[in-house]
Protein backbone atom coordinates (compact mmCIF):
# COMPACT_ATOMS: atom_id res chain seq x y z
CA UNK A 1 -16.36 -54.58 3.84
CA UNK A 2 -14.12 -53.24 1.09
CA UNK A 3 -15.61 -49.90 1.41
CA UNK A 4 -14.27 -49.63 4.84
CA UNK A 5 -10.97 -50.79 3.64
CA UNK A 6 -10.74 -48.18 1.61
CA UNK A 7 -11.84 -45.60 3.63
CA UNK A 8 -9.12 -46.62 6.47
CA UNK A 9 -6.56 -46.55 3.70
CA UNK A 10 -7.69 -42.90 2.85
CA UNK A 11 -7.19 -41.74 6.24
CA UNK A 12 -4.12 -43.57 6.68
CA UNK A 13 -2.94 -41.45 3.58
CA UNK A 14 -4.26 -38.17 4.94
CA UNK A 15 -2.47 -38.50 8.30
CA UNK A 16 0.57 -39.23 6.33
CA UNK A 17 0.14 -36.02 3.85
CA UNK A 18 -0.87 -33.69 6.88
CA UNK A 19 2.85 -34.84 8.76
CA UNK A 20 4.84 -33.85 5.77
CA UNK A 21 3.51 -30.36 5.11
CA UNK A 22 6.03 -27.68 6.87
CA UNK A 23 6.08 -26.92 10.68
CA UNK A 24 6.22 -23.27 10.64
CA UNK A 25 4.55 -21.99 7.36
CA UNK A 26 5.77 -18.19 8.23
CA UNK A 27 8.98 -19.13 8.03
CA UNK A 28 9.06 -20.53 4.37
CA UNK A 29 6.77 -17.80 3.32
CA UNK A 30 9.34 -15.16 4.82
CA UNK A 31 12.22 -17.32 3.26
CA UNK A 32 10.76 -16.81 -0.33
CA UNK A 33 10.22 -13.03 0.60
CA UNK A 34 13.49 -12.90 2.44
CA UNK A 35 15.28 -14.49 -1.02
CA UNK A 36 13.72 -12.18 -3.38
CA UNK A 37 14.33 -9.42 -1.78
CA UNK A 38 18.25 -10.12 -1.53
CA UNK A 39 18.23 -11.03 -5.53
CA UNK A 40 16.95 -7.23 -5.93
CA UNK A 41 19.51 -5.79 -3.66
CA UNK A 42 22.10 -7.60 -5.00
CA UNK A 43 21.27 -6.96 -8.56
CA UNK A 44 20.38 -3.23 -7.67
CA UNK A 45 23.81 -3.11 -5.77
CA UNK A 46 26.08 -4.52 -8.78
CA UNK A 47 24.26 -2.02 -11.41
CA UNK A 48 24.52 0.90 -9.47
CA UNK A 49 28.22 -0.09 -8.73
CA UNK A 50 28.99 -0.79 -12.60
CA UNK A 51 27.27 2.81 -12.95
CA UNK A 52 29.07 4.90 -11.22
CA UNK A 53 32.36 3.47 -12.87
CA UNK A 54 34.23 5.85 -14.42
CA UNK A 55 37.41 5.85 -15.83
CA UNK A 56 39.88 9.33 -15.17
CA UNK A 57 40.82 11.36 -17.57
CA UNK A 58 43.48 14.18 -17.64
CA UNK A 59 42.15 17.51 -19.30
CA UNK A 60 45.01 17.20 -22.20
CA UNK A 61 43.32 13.48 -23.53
CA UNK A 62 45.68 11.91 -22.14
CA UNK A 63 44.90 9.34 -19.93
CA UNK A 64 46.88 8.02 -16.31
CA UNK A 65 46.86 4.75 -16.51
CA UNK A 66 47.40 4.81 -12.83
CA UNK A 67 44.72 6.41 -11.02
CA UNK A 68 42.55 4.10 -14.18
CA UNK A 69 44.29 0.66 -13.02
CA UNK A 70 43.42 2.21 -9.16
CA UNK A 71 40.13 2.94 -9.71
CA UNK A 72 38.92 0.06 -12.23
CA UNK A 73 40.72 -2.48 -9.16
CA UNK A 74 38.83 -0.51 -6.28
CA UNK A 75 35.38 -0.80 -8.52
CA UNK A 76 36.79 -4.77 -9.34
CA UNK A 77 37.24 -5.24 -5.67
CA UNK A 78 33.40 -3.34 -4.78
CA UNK A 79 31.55 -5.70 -7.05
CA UNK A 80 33.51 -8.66 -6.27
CA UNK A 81 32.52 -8.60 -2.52
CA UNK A 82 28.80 -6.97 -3.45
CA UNK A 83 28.00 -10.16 -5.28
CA UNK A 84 29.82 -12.53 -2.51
CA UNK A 85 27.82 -11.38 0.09
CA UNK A 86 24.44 -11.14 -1.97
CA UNK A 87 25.46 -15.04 -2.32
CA UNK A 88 25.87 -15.44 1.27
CA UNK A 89 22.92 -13.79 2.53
CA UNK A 90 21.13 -15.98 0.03
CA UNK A 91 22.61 -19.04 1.44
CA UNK A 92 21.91 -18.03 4.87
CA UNK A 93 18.56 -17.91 3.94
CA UNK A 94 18.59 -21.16 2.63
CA UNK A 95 20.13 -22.78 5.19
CA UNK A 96 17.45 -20.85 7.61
CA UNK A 97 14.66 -22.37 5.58
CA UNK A 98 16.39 -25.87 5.86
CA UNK A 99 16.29 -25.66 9.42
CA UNK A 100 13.14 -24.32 9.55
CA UNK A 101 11.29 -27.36 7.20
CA UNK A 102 13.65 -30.19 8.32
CA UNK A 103 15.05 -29.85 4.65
CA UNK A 104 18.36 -31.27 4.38
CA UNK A 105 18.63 -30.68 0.21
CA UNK A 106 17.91 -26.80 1.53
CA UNK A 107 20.23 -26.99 4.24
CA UNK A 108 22.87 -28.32 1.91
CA UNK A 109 22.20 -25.98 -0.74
CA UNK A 110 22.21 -23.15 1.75
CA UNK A 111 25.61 -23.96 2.95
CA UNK A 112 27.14 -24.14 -0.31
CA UNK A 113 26.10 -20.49 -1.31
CA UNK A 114 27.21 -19.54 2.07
CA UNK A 115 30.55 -20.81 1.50
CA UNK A 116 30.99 -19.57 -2.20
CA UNK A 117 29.81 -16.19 -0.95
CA UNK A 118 32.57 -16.19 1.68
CA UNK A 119 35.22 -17.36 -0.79
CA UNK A 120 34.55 -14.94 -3.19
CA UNK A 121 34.90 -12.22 -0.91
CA UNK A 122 37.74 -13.80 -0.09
CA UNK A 123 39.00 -13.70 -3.42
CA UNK A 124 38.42 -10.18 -3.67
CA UNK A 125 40.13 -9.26 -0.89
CA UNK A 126 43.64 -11.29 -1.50
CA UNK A 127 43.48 -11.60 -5.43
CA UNK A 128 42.75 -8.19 -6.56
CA UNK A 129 45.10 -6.18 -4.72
CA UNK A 130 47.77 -8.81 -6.57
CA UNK A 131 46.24 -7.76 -10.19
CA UNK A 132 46.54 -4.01 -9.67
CA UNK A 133 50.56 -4.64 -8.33
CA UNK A 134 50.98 -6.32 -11.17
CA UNK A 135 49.26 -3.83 -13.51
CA UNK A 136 50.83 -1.25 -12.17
CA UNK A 137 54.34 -2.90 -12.36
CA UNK A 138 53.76 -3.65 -15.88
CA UNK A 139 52.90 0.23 -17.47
């Protein structure tokens, strides 16, 4: 009698393990593709930026501080919104794969990225443009 206690136990406990494993297994398998793929672009897409920085020299030595403070914002500005939206696609991703496994920690998570993304391309847009005017103002 015990032994068939136990076994209706075990299959009580395998039903229960089989409903929590993921609907669509695709989806979190193209989720973890999907999120490495945007860490390389992003991280491809800020070197390649900080690579092709260069500051302007005039043939003399001497330097103008101008067209320097322009480019070096412009470059500031390029990065800025680069990494932003590498951290939004990643939250859209997460928040896809939330959806996707009924996972509201992922969904959560995913929303937050989206929304630092967003606000640091925000910041980009409205706070650098103030640093060069006052750079600029300042030489």
């Amino acid at each position: 009698m015990n032994e068939l206690n136990i076994s209706a136990v075990d299959t009580a406990a395998m039903e229960t393990t089989a409903s929590t494993e993921p609907k669509h297994k695709w989806l979190s398998r193209f989720s973890r593709v999907a999120k490495k793929a945007t860490m390389c672009a992003t991280v491809a897409g800020v070197m390649m930026s900080t690579c092709t920085t260069q500051a302007f020299a005039a043939g003399t030595g001497a330097v103008d501080t101008s067209s320097f403070i322009t480019t070096a914002c412009t470059v500031l500005k390029s990065v800025i919104c680069l990494i932003g939206g590498g951290v939004s696609l990643w939250g859209i991703v997460n928040l896809l794969e939330g959806y996707g496994n009924d996972n509201p920690g992922a969904k959560s998570q995913g929303m937050k990225q989206l929304m630092a993304g967003l606000g640091l391309i925000l910041l980009a847009i409205i706070l650098v443009p103030v640093l060069q005017t006052m750079m600029t103002s300042a030489v």
